[in-house]
Protein backbone atom coordinates (compact mmCIF):
# COMPACT_ATOMS: atom_id res chain seq x y z
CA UNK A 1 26.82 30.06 8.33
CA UNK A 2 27.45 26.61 6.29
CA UNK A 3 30.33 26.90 3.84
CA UNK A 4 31.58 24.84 1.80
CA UNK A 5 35.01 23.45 1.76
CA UNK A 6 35.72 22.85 -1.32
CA UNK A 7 34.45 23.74 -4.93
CA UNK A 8 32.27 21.38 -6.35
CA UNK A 9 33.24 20.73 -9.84
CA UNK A 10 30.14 21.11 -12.64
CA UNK A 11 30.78 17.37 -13.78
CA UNK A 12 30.22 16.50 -10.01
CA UNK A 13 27.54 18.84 -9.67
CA UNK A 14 25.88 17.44 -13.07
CA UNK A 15 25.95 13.65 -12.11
CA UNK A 16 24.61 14.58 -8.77
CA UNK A 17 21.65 16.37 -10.76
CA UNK A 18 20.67 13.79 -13.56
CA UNK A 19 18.95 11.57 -11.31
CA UNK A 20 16.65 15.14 -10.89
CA UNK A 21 15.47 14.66 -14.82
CA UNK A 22 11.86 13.64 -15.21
CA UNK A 23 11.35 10.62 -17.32
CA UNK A 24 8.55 9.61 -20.24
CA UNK A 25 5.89 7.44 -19.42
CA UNK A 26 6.16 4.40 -20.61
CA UNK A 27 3.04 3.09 -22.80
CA UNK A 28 2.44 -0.74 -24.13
CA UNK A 29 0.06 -2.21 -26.61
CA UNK A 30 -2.85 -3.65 -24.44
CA UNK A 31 -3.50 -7.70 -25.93
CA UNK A 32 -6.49 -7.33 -25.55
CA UNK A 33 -8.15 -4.19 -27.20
CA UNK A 34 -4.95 -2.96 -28.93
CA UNK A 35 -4.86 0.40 -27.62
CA UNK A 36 -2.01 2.04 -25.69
CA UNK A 37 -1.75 2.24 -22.34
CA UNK A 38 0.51 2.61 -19.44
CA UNK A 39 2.09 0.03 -17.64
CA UNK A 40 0.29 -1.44 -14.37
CA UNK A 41 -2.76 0.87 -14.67
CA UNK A 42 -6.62 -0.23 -15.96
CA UNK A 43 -7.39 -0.04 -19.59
CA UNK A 44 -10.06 2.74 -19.46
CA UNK A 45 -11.48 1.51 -22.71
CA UNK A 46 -12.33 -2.12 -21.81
CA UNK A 47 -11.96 -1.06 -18.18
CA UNK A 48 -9.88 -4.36 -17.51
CA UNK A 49 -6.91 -4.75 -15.49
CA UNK A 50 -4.88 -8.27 -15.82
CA UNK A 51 -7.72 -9.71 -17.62
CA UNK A 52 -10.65 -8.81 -14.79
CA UNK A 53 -13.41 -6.63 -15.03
CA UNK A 54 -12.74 -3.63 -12.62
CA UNK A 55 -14.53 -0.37 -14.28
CA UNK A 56 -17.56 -0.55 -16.62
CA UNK A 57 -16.12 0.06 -19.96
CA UNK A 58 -16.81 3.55 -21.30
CA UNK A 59 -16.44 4.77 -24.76
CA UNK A 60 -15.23 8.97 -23.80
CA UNK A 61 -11.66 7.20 -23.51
């Protein structure tokens, strides 16, 4: 049976953890239409992606 051989403080413990912590997605302003959106991912409004057209653009976004 593993045991430990020494205590593991909690500030040890806690700095080991934060790297667990989910983070926010980050949104931008798209130049194009105006409308937020996340990083690196096609604007589902204009369905553009780095200036090309990649989806046909819908309006229930």
């Amino acid at each position: 049976m593993a045991v430990p051989k020494s205590k593991i403080s909690k500030s040890r413990r806690g700095q080991r953890r934060s790297h667990d912590s989910l983070s926010v997605d980050k949104y931008v302003e798209d130049q194009e239409s105006g409308e937020l959106r996340r990083r690196h991912h096609i604007d589902l409004s204009t369905g553009k992606y780095r200036g090309r057209q990649i989806l046909e653009p819908s309006d229930n976004y």
